[in-house]
PDB file of N, CA and C in Angstrom:
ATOM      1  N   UNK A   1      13.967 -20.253  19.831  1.00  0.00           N
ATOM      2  CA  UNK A   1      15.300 -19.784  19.494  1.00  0.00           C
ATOM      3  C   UNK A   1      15.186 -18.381  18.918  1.00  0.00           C
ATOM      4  N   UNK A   2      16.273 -17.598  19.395  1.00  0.00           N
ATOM      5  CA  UNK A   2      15.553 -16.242  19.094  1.00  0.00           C
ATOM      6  C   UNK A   2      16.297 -15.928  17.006  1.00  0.00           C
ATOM      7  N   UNK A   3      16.568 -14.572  17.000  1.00  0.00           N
ATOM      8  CA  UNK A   3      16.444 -14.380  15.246  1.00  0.00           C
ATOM      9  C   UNK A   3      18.503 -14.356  15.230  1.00  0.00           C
ATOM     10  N   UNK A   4      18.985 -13.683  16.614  1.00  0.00           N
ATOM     11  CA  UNK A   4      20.162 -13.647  16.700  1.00  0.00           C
ATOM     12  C   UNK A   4      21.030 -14.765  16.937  1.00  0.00           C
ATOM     13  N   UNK A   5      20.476 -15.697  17.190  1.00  0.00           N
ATOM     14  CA  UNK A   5      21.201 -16.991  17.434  1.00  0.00           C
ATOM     15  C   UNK A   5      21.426 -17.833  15.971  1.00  0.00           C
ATOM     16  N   UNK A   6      20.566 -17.427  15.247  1.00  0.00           N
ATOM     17  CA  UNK A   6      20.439 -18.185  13.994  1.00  0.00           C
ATOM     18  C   UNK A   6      21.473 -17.005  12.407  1.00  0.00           C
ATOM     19  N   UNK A   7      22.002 -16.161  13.075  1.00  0.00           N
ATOM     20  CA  UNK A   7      22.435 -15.017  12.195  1.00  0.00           C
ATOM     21  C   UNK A   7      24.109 -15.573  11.550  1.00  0.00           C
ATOM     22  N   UNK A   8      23.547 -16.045  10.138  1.00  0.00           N
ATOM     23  CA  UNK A   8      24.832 -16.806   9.678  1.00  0.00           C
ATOM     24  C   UNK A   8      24.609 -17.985   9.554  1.00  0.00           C
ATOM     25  N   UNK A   9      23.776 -18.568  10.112  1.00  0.00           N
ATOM     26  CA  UNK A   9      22.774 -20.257  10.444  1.00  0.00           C
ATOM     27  C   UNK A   9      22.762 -20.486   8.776  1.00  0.00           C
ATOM     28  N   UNK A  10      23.398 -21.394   8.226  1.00  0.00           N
ATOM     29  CA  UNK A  10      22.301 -21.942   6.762  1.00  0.00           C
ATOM     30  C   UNK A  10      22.152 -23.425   6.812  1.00  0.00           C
ATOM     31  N   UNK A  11      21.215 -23.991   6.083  1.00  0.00           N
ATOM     32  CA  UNK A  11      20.532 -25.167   5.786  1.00  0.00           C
ATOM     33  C   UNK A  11      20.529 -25.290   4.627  1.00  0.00           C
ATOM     34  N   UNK A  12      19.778 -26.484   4.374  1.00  0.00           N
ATOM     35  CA  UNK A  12      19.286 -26.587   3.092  1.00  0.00           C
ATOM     36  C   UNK A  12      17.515 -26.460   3.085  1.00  0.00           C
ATOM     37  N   UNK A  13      17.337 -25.788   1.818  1.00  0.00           N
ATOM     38  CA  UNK A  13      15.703 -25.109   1.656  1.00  0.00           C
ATOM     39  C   UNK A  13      15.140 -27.288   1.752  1.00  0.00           C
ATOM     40  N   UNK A  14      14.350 -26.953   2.198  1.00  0.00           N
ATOM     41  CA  UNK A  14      13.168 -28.799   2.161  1.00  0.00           C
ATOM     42  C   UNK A  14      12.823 -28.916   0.968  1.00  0.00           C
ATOM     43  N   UNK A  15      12.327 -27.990   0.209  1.00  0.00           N
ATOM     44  CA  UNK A  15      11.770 -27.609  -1.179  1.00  0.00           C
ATOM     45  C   UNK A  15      12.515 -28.071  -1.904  1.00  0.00           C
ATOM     46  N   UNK A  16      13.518 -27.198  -2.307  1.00  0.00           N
ATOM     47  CA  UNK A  16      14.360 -27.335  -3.646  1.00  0.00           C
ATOM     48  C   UNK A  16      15.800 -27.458  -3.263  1.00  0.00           C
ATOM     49  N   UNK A  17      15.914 -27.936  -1.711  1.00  0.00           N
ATOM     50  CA  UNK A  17      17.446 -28.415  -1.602  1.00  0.00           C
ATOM     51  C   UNK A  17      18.556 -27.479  -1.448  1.00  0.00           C
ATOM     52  N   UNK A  18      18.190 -25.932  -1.985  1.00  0.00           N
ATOM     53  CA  UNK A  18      19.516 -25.153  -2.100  1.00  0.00           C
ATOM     54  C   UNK A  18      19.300 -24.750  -0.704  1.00  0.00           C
ATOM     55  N   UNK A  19      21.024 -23.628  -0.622  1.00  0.00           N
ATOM     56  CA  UNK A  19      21.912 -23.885   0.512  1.00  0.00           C
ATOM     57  C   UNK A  19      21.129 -22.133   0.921  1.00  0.00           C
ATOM     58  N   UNK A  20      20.536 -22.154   2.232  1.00  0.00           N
ATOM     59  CA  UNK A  20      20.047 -20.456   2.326  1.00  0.00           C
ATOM     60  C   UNK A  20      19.973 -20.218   3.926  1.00  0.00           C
ATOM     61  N   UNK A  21      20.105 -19.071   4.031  1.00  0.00           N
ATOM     62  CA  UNK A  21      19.629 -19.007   5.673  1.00  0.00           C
ATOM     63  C   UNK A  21      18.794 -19.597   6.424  1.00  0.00           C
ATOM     64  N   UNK A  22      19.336 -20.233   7.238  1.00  0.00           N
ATOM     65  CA  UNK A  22      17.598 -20.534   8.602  1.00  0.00           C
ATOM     66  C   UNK A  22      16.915 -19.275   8.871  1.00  0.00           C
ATOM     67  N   UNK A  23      17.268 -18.166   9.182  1.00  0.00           N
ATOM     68  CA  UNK A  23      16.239 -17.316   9.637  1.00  0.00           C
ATOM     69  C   UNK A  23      15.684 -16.879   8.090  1.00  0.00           C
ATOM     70  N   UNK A  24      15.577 -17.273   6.865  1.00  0.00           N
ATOM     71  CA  UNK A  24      15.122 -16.826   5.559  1.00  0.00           C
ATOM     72  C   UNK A  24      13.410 -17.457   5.705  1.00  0.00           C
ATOM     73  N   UNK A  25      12.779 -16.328   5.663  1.00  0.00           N
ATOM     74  CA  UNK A  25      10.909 -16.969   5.553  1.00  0.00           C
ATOM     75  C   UNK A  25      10.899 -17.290   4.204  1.00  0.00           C
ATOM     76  N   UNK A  26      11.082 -16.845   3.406  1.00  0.00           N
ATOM     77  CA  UNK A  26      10.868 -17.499   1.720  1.00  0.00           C
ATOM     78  C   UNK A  26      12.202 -17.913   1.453  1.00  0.00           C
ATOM     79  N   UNK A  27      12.416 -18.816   0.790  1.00  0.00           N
ATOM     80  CA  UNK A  27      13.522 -19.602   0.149  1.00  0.00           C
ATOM     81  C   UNK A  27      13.667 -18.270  -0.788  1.00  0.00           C
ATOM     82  N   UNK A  28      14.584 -17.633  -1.124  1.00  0.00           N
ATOM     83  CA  UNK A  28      15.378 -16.651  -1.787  1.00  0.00           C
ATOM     84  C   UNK A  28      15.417 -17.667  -3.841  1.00  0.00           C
ATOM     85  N   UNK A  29      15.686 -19.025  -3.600  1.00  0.00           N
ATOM     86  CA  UNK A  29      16.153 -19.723  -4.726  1.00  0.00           C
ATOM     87  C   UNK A  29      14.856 -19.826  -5.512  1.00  0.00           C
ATOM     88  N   UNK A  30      13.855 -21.133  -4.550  1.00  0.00           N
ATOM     89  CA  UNK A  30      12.685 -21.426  -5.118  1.00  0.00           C
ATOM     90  C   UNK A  30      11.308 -20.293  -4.791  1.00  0.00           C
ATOM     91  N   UNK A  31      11.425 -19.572  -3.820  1.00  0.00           N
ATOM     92  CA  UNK A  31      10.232 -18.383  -3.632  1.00  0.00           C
ATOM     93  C   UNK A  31       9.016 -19.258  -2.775  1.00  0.00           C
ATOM     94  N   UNK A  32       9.397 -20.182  -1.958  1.00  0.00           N
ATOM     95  CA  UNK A  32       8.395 -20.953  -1.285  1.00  0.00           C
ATOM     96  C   UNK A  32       8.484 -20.686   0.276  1.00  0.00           C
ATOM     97  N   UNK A  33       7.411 -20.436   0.527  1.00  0.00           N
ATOM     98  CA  UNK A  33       7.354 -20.066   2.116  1.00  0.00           C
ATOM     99  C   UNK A  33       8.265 -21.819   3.013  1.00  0.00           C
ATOM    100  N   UNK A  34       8.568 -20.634   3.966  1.00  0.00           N
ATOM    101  CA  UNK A  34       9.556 -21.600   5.079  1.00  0.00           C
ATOM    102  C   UNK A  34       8.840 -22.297   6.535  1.00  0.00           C
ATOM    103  N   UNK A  35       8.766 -21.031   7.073  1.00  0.00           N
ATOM    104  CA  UNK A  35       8.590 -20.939   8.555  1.00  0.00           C
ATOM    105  C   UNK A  35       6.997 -20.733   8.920  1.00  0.00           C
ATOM    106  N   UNK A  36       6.432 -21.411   9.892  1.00  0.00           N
ATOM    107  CA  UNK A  36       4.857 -20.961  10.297  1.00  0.00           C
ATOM    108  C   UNK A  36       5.218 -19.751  11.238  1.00  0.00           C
ATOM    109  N   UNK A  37       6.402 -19.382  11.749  1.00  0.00           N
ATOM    110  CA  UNK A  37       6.371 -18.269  12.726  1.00  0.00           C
ATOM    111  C   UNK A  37       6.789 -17.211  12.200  1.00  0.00           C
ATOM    112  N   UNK A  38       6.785 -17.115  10.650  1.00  0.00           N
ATOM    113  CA  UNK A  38       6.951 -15.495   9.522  1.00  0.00           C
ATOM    114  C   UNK A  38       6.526 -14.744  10.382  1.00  0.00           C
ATOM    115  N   UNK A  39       5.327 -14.423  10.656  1.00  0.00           N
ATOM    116  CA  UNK A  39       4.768 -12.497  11.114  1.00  0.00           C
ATOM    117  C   UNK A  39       5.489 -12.725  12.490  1.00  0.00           C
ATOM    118  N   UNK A  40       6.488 -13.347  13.126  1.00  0.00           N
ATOM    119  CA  UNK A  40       6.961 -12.817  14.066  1.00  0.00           C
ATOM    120  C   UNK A  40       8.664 -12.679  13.728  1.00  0.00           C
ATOM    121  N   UNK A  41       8.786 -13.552  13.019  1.00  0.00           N
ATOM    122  CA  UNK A  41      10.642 -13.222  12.756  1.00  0.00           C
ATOM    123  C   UNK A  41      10.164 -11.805  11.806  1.00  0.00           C
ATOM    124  N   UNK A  42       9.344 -11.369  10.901  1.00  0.00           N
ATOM    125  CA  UNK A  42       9.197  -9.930  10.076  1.00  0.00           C
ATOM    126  C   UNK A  42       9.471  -9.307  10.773  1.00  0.00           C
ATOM    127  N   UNK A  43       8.676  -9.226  11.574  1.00  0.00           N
ATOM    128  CA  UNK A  43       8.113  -7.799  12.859  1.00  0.00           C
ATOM    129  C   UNK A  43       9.841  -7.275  13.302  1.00  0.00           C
ATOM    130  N   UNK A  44      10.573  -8.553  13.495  1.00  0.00           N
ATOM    131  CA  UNK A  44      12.363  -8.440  14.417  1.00  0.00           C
ATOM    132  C   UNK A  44      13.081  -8.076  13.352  1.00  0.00           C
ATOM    133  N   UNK A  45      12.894  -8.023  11.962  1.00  0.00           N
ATOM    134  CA  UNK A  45      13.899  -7.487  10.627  1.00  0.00           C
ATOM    135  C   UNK A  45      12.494  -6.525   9.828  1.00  0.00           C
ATOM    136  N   UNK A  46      13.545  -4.816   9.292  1.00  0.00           N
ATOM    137  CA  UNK A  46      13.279  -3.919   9.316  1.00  0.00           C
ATOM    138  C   UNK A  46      13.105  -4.158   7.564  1.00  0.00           C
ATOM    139  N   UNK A  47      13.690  -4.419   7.149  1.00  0.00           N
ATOM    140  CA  UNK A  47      13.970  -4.494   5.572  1.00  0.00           C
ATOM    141  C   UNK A  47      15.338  -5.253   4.576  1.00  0.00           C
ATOM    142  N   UNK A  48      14.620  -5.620   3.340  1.00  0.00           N
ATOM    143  CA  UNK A  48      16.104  -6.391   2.940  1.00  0.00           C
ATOM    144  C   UNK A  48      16.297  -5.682   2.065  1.00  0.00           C
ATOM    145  N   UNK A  49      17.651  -4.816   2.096  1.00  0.00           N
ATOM    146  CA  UNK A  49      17.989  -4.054   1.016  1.00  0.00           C
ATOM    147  C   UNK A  49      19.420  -4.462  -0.065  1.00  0.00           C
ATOM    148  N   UNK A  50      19.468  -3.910  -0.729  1.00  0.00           N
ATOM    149  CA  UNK A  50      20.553  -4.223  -1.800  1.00  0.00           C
ATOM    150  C   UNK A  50      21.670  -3.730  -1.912  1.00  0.00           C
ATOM    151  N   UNK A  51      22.954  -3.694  -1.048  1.00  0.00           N
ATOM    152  CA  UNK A  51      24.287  -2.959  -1.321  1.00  0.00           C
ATOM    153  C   UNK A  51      24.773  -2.951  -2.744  1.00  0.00           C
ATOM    154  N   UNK A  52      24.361  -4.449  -3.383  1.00  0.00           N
ATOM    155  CA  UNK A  52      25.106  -4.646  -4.535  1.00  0.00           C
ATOM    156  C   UNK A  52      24.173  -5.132  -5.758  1.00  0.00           C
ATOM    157  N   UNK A  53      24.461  -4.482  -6.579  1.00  0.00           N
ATOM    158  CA  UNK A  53      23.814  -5.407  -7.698  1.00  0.00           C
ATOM    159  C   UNK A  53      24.695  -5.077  -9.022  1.00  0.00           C
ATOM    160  N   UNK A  54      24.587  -6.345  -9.742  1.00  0.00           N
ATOM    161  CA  UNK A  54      25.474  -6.049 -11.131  1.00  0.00           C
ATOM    162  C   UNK A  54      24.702  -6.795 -12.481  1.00  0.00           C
ATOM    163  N   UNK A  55      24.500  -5.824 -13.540  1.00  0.00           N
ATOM    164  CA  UNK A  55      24.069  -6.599 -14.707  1.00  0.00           C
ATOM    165  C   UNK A  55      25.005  -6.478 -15.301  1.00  0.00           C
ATOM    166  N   UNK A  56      24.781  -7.588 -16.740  1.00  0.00           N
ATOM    167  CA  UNK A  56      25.782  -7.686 -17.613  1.00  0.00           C
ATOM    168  C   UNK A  56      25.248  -8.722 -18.455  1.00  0.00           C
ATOM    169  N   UNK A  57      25.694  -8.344 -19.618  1.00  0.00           N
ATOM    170  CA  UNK A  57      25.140  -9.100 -20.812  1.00  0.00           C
ATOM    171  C   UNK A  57      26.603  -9.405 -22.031  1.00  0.00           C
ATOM    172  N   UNK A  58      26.298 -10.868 -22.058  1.00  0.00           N
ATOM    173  CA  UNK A  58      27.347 -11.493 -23.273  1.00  0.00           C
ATOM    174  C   UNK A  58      26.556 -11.698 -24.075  1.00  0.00           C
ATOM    175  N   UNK A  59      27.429 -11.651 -25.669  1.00  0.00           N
ATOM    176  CA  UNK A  59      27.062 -11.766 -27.068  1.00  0.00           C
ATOM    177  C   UNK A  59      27.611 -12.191 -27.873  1.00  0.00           C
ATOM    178  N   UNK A  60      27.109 -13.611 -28.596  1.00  0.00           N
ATOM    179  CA  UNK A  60      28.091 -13.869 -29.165  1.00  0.00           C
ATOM    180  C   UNK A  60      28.092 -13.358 -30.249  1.00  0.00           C
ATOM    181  N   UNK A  61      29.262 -12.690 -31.310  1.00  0.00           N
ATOM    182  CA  UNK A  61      29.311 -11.906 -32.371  1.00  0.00           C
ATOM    183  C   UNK A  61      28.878 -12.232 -33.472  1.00  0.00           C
ATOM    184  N   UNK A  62      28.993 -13.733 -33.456  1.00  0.00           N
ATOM    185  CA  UNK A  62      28.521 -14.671 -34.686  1.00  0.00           C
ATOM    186  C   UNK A  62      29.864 -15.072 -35.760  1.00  0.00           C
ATOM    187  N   UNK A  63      30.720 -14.568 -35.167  1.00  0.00           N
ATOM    188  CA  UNK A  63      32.216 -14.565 -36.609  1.00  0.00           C
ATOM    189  C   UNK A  63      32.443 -16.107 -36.020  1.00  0.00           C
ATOM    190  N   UNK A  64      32.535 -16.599 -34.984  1.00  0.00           N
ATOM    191  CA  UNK A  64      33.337 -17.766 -34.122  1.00  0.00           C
ATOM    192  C   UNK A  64      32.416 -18.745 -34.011  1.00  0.00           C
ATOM    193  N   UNK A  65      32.998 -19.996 -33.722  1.00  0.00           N
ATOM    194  CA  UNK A  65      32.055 -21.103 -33.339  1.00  0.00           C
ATOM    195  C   UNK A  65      31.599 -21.071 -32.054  1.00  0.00           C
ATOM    196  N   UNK A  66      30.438 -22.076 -31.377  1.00  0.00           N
ATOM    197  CA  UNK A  66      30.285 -21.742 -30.312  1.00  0.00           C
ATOM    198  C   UNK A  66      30.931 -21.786 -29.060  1.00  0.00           C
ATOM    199  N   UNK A  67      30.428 -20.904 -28.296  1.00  0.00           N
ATOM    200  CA  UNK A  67      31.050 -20.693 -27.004  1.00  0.00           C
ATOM    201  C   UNK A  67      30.559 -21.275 -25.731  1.00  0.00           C
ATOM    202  N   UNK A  68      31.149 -21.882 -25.296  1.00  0.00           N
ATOM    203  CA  UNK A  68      30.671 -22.348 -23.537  1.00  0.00           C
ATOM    204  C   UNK A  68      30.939 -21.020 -22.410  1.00  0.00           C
ATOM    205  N   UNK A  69      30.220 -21.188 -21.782  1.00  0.00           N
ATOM    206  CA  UNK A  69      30.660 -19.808 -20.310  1.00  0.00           C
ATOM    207  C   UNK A  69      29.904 -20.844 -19.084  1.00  0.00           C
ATOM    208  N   UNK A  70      30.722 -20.502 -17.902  1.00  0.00           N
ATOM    209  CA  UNK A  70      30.428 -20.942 -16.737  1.00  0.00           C
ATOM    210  C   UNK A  70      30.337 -19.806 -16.075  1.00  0.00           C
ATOM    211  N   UNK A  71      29.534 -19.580 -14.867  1.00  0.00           N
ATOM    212  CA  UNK A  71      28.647 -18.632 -14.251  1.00  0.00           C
ATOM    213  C   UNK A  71      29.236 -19.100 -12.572  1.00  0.00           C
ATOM    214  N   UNK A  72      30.167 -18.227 -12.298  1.00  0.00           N
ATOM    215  CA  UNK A  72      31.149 -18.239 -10.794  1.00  0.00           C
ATOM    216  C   UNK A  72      30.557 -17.212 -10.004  1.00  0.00           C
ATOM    217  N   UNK A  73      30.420 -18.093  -8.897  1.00  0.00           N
ATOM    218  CA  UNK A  73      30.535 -16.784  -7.086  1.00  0.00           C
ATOM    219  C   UNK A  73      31.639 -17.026  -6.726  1.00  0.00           C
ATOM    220  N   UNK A  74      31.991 -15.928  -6.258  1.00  0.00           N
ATOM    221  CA  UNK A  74      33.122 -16.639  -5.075  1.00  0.00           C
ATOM    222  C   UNK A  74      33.012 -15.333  -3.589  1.00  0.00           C
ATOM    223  N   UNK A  75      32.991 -15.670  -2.743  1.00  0.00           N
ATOM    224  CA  UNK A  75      32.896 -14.433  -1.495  1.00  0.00           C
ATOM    225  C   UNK A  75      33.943 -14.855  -0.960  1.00  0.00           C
ATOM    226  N   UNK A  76      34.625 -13.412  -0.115  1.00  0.00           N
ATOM    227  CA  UNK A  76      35.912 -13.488   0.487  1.00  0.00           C
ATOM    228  C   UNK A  76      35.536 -12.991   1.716  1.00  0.00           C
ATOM    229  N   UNK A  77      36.528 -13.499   2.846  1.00  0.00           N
ATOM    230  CA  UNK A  77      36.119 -12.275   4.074  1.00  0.00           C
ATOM    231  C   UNK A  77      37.249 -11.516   3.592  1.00  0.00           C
ATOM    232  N   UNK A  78      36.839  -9.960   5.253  1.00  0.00           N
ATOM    233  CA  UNK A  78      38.114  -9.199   5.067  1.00  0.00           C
ATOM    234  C   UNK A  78      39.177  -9.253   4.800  1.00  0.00           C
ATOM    235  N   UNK A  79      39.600 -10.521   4.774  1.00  0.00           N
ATOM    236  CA  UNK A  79      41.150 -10.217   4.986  1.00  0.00           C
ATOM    237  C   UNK A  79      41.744 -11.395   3.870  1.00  0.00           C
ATOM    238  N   UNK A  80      40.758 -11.617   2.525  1.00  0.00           N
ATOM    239  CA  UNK A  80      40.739 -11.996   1.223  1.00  0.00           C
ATOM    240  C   UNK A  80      40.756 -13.368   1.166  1.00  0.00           C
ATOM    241  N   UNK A  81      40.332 -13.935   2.188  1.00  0.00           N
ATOM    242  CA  UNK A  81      40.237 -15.678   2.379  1.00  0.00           C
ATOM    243  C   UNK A  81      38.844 -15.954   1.981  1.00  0.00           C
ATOM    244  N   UNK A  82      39.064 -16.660   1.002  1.00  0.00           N
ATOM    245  CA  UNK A  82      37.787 -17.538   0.083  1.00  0.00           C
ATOM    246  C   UNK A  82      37.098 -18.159   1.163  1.00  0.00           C
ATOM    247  N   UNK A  83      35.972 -17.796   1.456  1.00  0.00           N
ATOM    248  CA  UNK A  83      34.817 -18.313   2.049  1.00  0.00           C
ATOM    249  C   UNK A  83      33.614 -19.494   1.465  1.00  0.00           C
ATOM    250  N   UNK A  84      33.627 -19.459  -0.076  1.00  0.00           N
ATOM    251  CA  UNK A  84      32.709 -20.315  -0.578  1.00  0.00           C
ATOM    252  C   UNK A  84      32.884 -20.003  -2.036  1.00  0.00           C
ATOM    253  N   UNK A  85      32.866 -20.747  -2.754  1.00  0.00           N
ATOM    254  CA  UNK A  85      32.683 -20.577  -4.378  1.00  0.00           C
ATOM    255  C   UNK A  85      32.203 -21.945  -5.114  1.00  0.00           C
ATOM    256  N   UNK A  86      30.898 -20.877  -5.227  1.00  0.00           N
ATOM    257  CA  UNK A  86      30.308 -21.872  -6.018  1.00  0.00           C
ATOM    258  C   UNK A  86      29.921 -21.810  -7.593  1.00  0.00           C
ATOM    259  N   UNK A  87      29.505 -22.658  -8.736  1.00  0.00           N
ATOM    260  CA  UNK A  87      29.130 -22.988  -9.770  1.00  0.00           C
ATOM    261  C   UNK A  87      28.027 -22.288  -9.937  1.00  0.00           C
ATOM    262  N   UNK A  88      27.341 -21.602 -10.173  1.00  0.00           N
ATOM    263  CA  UNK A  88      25.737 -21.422 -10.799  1.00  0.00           C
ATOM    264  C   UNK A  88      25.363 -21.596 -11.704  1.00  0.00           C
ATOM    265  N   UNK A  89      25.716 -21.774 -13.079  1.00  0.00           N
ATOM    266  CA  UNK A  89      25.342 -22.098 -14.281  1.00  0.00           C
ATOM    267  C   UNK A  89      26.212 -22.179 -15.066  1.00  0.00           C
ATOM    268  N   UNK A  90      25.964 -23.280 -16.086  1.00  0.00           N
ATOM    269  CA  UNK A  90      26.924 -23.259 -17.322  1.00  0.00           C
ATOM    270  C   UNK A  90      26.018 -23.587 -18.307  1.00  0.00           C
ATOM    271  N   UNK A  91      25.989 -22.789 -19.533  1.00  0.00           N
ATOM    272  CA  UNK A  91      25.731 -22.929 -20.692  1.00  0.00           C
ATOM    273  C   UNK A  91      26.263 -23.005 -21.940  1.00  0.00           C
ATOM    274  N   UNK A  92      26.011 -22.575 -23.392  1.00  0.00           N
ATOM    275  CA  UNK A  92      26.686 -22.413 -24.538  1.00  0.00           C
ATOM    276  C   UNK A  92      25.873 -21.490 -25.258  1.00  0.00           C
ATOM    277  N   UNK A  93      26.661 -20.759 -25.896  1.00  0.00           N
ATOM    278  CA  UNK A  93      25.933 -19.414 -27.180  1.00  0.00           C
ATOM    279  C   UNK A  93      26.574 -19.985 -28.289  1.00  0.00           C
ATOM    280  N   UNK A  94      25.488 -19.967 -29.033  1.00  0.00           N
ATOM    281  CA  UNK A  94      25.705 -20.197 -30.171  1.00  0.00           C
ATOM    282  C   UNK A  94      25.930 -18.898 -31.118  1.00  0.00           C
ATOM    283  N   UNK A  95      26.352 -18.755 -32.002  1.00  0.00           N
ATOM    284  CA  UNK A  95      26.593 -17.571 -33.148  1.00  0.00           C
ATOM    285  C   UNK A  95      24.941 -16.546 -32.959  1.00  0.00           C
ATOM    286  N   UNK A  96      24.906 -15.116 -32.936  1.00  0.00           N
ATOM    287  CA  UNK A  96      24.393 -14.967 -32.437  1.00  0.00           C
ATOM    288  C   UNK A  96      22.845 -14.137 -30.947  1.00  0.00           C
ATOM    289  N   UNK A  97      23.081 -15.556 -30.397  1.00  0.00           N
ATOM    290  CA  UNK A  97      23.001 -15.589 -29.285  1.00  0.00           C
ATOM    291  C   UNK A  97      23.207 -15.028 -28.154  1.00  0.00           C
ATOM    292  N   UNK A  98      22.815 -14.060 -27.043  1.00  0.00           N
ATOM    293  CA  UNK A  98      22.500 -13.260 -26.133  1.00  0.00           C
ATOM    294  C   UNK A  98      22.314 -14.309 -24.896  1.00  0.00           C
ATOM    295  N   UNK A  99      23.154 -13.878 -23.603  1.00  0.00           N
ATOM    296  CA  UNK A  99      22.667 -14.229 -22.198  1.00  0.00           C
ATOM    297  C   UNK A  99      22.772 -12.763 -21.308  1.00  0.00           C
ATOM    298  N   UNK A 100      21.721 -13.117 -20.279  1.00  0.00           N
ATOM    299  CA  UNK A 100      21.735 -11.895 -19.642  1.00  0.00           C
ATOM    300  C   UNK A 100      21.976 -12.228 -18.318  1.00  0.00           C
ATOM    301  N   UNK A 101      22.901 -11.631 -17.299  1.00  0.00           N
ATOM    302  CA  UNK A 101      23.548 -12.017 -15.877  1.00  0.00           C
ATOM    303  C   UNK A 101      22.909 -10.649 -14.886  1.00  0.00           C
ATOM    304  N   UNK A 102      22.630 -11.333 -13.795  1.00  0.00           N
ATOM    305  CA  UNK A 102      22.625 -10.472 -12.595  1.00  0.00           C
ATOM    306  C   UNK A 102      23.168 -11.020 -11.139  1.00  0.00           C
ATOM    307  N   UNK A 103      23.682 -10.316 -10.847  1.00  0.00           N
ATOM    308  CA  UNK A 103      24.068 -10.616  -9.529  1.00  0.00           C
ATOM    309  C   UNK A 103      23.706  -9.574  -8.808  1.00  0.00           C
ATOM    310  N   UNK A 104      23.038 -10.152  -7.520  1.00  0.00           N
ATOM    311  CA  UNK A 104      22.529  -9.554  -6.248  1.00  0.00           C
ATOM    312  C   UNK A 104      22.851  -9.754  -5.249  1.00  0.00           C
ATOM    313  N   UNK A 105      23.025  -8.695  -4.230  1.00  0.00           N
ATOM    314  CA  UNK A 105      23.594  -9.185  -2.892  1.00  0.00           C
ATOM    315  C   UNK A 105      22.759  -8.446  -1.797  1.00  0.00           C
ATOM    316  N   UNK A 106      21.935  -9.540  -0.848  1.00  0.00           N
ATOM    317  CA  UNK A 106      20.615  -8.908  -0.157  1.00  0.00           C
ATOM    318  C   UNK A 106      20.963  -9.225   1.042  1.00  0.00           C
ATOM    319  N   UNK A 107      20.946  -8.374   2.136  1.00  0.00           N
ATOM    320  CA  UNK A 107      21.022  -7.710   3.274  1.00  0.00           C
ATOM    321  C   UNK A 107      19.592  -8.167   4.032  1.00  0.00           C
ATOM    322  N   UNK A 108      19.794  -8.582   4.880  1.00  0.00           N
ATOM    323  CA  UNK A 108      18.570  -8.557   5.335  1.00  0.00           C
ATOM    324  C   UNK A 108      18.625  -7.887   6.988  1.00  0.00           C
ATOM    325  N   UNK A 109      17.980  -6.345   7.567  1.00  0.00           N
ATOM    326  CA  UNK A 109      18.787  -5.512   8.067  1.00  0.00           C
ATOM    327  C   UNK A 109      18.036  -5.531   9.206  1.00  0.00           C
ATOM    328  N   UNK A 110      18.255  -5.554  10.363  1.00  0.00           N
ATOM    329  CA  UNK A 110      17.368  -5.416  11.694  1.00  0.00           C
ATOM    330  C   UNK A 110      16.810  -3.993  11.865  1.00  0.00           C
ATOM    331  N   UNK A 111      15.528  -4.377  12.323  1.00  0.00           N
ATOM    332  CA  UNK A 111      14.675  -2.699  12.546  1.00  0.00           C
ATOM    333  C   UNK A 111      15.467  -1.898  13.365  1.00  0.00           C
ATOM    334  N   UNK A 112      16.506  -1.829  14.013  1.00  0.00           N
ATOM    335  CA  UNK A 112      17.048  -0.907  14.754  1.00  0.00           C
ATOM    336  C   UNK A 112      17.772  -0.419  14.008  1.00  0.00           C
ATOM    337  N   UNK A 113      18.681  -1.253  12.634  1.00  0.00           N
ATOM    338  CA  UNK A 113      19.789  -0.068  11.837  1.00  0.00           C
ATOM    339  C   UNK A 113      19.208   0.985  10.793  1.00  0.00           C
ATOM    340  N   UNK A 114      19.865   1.581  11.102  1.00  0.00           N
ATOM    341  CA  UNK A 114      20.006   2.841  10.317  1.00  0.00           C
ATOM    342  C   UNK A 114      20.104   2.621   8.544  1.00  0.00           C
ATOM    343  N   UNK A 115      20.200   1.342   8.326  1.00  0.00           N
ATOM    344  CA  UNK A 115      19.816   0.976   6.632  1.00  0.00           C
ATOM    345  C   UNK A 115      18.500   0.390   6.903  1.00  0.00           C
ATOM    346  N   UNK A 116      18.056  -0.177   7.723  1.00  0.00           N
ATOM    347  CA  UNK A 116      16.406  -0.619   7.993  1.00  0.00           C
ATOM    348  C   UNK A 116      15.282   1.151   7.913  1.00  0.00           C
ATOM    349  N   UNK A 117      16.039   2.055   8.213  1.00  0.00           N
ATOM    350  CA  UNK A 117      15.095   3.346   8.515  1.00  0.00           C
ATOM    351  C   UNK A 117      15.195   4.126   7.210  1.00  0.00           C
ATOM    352  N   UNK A 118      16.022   3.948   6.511  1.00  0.00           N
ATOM    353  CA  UNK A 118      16.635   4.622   5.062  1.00  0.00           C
ATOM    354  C   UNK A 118      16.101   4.100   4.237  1.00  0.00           C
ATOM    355  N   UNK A 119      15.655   2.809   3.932  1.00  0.00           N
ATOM    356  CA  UNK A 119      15.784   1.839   2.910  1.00  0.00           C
ATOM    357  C   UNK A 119      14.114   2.045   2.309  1.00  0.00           C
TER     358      UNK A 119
END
């Protein structure tokens, strides 16, 4: 099956269950190799680069009791229709207490584009 037939394809990782691309050689979640045919799906993708990334850090001030926070995705297509939203974490800060957030958004770009030759 070639790399274009599978573009948008997701499963679940065997490993650790989460939800990721079929054409993904390492599970993105758990970091565990996938596929025995890696050095040939590499060779067909140029590079995975990063359009997006966001940090951000909450604190709790310590004046208040504690706080709960829940940790949301949500992706839209063009034309602002919710595609998936999911949960990623929920915790609590106590008085305080520091969490630190990142969100990443990885591209994974075929050797022919012009973000595969830049990147």
């Amino acid at each position: 099956m070639s790399t274009q037939n599978l573009t948008g394809e997701a499963w679940n990782c065997p490993h650790c269950g989460e939800r990721i691309l079929r054409s993904a050689i390492i599970c993105p979640a758990c970091q565990r190799h996938l596929r025995l045919d890696a050095l040939t799906l590499e060779r067909s993708f140029g590079a995975t680069v990063c359009p997006l990334s966001v940090d951000g850090t909450i604190r709790h001030p310590g004046t208040e009791a504690p706080w709960e926070y829940s940790v949301l995705v949500e992706v839209h297509d063009e034309r602002g229709e919710m595609l998936t939203r999911r949960m990623v974490g929920v915790g609590g800060l106590r008085p305080g207490e520091t969490r630190k957030f990142t969100l990443r958004v990885e591209v994974l770009v075929p050797e022919k584009s012009t973000l595969a030759v830049n990147s």
